[in-house]
Protein backbone atom coordinates (compact mmCIF):
# COMPACT_ATOMS: atom_id res chain seq x y z
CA UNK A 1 102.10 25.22 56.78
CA UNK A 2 101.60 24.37 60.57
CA UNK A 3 105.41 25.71 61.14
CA UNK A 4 104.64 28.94 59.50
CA UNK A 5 101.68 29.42 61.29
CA UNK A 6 102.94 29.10 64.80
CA UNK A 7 105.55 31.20 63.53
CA UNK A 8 103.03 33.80 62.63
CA UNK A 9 101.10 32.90 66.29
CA UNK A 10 104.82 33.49 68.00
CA UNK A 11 105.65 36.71 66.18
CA UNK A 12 102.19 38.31 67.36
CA UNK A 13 102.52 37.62 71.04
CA UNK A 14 106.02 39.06 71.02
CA UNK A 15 104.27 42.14 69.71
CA UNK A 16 101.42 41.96 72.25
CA UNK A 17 101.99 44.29 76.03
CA UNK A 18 102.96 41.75 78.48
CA UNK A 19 101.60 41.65 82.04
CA UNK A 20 103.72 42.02 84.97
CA UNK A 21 102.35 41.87 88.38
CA UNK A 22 98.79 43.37 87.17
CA UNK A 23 100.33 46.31 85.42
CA UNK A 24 100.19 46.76 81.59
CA UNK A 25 102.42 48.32 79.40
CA UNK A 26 101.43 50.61 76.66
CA UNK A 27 103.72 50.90 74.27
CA UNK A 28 104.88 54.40 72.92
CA UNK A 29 103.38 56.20 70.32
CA UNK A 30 101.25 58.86 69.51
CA UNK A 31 97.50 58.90 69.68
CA UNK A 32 94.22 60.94 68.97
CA UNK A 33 93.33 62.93 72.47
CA UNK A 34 90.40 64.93 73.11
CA UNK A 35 87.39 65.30 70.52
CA UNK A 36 85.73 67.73 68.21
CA UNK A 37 82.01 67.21 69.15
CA UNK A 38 81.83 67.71 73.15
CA UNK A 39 82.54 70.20 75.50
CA UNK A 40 84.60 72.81 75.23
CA UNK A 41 87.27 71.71 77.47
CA UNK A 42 87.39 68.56 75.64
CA UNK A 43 88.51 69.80 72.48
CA UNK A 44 90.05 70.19 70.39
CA UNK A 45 91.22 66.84 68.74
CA UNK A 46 94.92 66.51 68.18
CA UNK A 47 97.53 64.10 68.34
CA UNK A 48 99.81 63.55 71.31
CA UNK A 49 102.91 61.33 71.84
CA UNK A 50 103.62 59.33 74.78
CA UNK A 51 106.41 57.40 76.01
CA UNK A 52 106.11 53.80 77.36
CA UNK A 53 104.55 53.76 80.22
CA UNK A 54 102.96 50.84 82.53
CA UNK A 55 99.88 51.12 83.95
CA UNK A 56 98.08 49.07 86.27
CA UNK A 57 95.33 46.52 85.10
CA UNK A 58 92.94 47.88 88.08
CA UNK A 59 92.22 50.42 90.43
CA UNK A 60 93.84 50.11 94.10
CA UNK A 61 91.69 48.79 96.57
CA UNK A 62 90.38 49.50 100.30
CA UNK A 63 92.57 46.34 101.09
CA UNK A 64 95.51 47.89 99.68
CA UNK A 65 95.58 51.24 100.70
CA UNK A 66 94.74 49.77 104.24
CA UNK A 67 98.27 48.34 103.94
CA UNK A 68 100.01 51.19 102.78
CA UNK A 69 98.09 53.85 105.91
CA UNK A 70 99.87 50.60 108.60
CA UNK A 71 102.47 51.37 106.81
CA UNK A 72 103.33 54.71 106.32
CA UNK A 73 100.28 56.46 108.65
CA UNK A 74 97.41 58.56 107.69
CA UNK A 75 99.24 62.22 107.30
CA UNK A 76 101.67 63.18 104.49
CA UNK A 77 104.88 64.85 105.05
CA UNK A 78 103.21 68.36 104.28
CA UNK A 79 100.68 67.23 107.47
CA UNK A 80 98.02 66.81 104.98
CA UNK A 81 95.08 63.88 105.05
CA UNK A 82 95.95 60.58 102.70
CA UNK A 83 92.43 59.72 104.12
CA UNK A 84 89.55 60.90 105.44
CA UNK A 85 88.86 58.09 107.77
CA UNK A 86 86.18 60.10 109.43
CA UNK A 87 83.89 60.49 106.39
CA UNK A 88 80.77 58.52 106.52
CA UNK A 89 81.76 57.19 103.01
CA UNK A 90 85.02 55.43 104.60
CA UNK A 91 85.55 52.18 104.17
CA UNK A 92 89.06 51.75 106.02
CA UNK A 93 88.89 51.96 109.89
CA UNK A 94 91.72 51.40 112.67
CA UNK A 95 91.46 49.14 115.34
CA UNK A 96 94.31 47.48 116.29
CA UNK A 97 95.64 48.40 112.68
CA UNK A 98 94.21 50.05 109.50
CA UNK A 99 92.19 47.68 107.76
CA UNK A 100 89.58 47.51 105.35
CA UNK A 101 85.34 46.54 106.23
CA UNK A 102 84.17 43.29 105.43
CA UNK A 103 83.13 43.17 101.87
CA UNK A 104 84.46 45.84 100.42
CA UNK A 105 88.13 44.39 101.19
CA UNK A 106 88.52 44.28 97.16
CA UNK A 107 86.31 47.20 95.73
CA UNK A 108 88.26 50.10 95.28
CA UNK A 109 89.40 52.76 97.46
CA UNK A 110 87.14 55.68 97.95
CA UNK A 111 87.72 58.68 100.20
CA UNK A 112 91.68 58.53 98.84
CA UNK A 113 93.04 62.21 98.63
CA UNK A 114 95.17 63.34 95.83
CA UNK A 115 97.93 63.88 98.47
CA UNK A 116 97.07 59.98 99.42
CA UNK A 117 96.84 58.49 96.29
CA UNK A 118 100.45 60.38 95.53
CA UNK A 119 102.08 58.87 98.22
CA UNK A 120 100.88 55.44 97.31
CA UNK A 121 102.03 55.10 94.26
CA UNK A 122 105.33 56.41 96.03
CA UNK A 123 105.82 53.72 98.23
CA UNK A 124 104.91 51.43 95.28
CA UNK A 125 107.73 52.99 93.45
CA UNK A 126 105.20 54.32 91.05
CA UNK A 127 103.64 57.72 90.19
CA UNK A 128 100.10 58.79 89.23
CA UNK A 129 99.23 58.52 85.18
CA UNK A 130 99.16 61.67 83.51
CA UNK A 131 96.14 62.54 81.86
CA UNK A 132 97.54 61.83 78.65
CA UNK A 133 98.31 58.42 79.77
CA UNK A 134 94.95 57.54 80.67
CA UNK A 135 93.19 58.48 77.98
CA UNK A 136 95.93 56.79 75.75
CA UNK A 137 95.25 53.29 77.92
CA UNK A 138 91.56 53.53 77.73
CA UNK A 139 91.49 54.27 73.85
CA UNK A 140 94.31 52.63 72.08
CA UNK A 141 95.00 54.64 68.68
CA UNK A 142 91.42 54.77 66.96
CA UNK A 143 89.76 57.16 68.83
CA UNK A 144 87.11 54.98 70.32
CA UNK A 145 84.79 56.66 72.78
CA UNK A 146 84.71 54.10 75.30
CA UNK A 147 87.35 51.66 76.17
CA UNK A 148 85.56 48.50 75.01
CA UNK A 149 85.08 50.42 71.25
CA UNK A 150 81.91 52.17 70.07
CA UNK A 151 79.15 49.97 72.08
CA UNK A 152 76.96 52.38 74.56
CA UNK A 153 78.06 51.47 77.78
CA UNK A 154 75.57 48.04 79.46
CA UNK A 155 76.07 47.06 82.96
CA UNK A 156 78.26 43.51 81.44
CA UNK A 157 80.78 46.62 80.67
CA UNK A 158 81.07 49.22 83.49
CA UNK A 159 79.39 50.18 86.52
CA UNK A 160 77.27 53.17 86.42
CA UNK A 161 73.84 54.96 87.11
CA UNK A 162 74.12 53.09 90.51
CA UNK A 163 72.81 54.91 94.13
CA UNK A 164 75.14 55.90 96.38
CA UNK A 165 78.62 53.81 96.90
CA UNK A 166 76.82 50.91 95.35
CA UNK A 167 80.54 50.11 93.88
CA UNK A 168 82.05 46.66 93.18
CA UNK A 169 85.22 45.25 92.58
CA UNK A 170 87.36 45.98 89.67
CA UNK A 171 88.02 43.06 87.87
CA UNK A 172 84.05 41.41 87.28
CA UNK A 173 83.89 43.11 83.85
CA UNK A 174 87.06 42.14 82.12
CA UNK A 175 84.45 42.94 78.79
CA UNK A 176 84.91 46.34 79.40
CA UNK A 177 88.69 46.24 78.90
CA UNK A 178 90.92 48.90 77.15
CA UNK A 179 92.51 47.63 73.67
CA UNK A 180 95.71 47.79 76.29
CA UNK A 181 93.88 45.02 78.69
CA UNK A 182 93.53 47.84 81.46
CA UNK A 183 90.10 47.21 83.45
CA UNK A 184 87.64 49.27 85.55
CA UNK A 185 88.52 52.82 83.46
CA UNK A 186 84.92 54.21 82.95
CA UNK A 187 82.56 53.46 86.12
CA UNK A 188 82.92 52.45 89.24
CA UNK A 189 85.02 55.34 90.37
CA UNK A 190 86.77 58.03 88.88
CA UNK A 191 90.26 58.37 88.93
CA UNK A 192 93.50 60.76 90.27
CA UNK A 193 95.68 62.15 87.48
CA UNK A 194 99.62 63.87 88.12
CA UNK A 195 98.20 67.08 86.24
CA UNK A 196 97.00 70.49 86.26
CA UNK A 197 94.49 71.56 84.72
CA UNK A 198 94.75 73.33 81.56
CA UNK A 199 93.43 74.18 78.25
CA UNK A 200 94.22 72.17 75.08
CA UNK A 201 96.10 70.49 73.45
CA UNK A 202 98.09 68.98 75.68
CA UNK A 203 101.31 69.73 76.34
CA UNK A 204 103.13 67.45 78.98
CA UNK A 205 106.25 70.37 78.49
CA UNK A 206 103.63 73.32 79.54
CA UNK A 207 103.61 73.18 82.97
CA UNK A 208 100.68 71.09 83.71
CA UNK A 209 103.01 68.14 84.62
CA UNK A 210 102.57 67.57 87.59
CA UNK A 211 100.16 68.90 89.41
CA UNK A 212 102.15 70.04 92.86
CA UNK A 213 98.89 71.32 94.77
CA UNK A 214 98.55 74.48 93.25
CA UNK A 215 95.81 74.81 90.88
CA UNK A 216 93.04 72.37 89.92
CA UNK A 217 93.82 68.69 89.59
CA UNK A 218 92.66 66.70 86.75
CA UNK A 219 90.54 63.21 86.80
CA UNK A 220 89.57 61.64 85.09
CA UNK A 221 86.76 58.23 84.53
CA UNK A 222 83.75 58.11 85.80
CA UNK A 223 81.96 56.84 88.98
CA UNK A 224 79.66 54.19 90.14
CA UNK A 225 77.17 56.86 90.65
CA UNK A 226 77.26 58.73 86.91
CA UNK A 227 74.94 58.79 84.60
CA UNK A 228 75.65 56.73 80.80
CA UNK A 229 75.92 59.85 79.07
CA UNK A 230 79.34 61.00 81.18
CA UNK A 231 81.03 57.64 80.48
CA UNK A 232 83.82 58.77 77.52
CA UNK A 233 86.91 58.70 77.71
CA UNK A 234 87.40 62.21 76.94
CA UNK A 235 85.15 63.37 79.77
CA UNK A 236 87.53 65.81 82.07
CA UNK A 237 86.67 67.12 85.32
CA UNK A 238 88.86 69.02 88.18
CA UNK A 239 89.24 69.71 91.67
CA UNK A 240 90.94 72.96 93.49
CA UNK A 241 93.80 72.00 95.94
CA UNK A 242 90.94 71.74 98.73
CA UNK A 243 88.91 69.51 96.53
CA UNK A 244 92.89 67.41 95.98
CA UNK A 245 93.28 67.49 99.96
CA UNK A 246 90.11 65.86 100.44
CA UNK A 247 88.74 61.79 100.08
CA UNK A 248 85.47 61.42 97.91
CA UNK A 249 83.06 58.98 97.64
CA UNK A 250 83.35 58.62 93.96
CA UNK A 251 87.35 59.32 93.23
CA UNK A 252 89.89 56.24 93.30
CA UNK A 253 92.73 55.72 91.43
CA UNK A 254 95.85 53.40 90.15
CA UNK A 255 99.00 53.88 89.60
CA UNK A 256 101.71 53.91 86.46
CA UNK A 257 105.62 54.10 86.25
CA UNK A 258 107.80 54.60 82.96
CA UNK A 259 110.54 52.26 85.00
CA UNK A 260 111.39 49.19 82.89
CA UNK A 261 110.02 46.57 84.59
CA UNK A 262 112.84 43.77 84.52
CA UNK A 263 112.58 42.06 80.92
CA UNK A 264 108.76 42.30 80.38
């Protein structure tokens, strides 16, 4: 009996996503995107596919996109901002070298443009998620409205209805996990997508994939400073390319890659 049991034990973590260097995979499949009962944007419900993908478990931080602006400087190849390090909200300064304030070395990175976050996730050899793929790893396959199931959200689970870049880092809650073990998706910040904004069901094959800075940009999450109410996981909102070229107090991001990661 003990054999077969630790057989059983064995077969399930063979089946469960494996970890690699704090990204998770989500394993491909279809899944239940949008919802009936919301906005209209949101709707309606239907059933998308996605490949696998990896996604990381949390959202890069001021200490990490420090490294990357020593690295590869503050101005993409288009001459556009990767951050606004003159914002009052900025929380990465240069001195002798980019670095990030005291504090806030591991809360996530605010004032990140689109065009930043981008070429991150570049140099990372990664990409941005699509919006598919974030809803799919902050809802699994039973159409949960939140990431930790059908609980309203509690401050044990996300971090919301806060003042003003009252943000923390990512990985105090790990309550508030996805079924796919990915962290921080609903509060704190919200989050840079790859696409375009457009109606409906979604169509990765339409032209919304990816976003190339014409248009409006999807993201998706929510912030630090939203109200319960906006914390689903359907909840879409946009920016214009200005609004993509531009850092904001209350827009992070992480990255994803569909790139096998070596045996995991």
């Amino acid at each position: 009996m003990l054999a077969a049991l630790l057989a059983g034990l064995l077969a399930l973590l063979l089946r469960l996503p494996a970890a690699a260097d704090g990204i998770m995979l989500v394993q491909a499949g279809a899944f239940s995107m949008g919802r009936d009962d919301g906005p209209a944007d949101e709707g309606p419900l239907h059933r998308v596919y996605v490949r696998d993908f990896w996604i990381e478990r949390h959202k890069v931080t001021n200490a990490e996109f420090a490294a990357f602006l020593n690295a590869r400087g503050p101005l993409t190849a288009e001459g556009e901002r990767r951050y606004d390090w003159d914002d009052a909200d900025a929380r990465i300064h240069r001195g002798e070298q980019w670095s990030a304030d005291r504090g806030v070395e591991r809360h996530p990175a605010v004032e990140v443009s689109w065009f930043g976050a981008r070429d991150y996730c570049a140099w990372r050899q990664r990409r941005l998620p699509t919006e598919a793929e974030w809803e799919k790893a902050a809802r699994g396959d039973d159409r949960r409205p939140y990431p930790w199931g059908a609980a309203a959200p509690t401050p044990a689970l996300a971090v919301f209805s806060r003042g003003y870049n009252a943000t923390e880092p990512g990985d105090a809650r790990p309550a508030g996990a996805s079924p796919h073990r990915v962290e921080d998706l609903l509060g704190n910040l919200r989050e840079w997508t790859s696409t375009a904004l457009r109606a409906y069901p979604y169509r990765a094959d339409d032209g919304r994939e990816p976003f190339t800075g014409a248009g409006r940009v999807v993201v998706r999450g929510a912030s630090h400073d939203d109200a319960a109410e906006t914390l689903r996981v359907t909840t879409r909102r946009s920016y214009d390319r200005r609004g993509a070229a531009a850092g904001h107090h209350h827009v992070g991001f992480r990255c994803a890659t569909s790139e096998d990661l070596g045996g995991y």
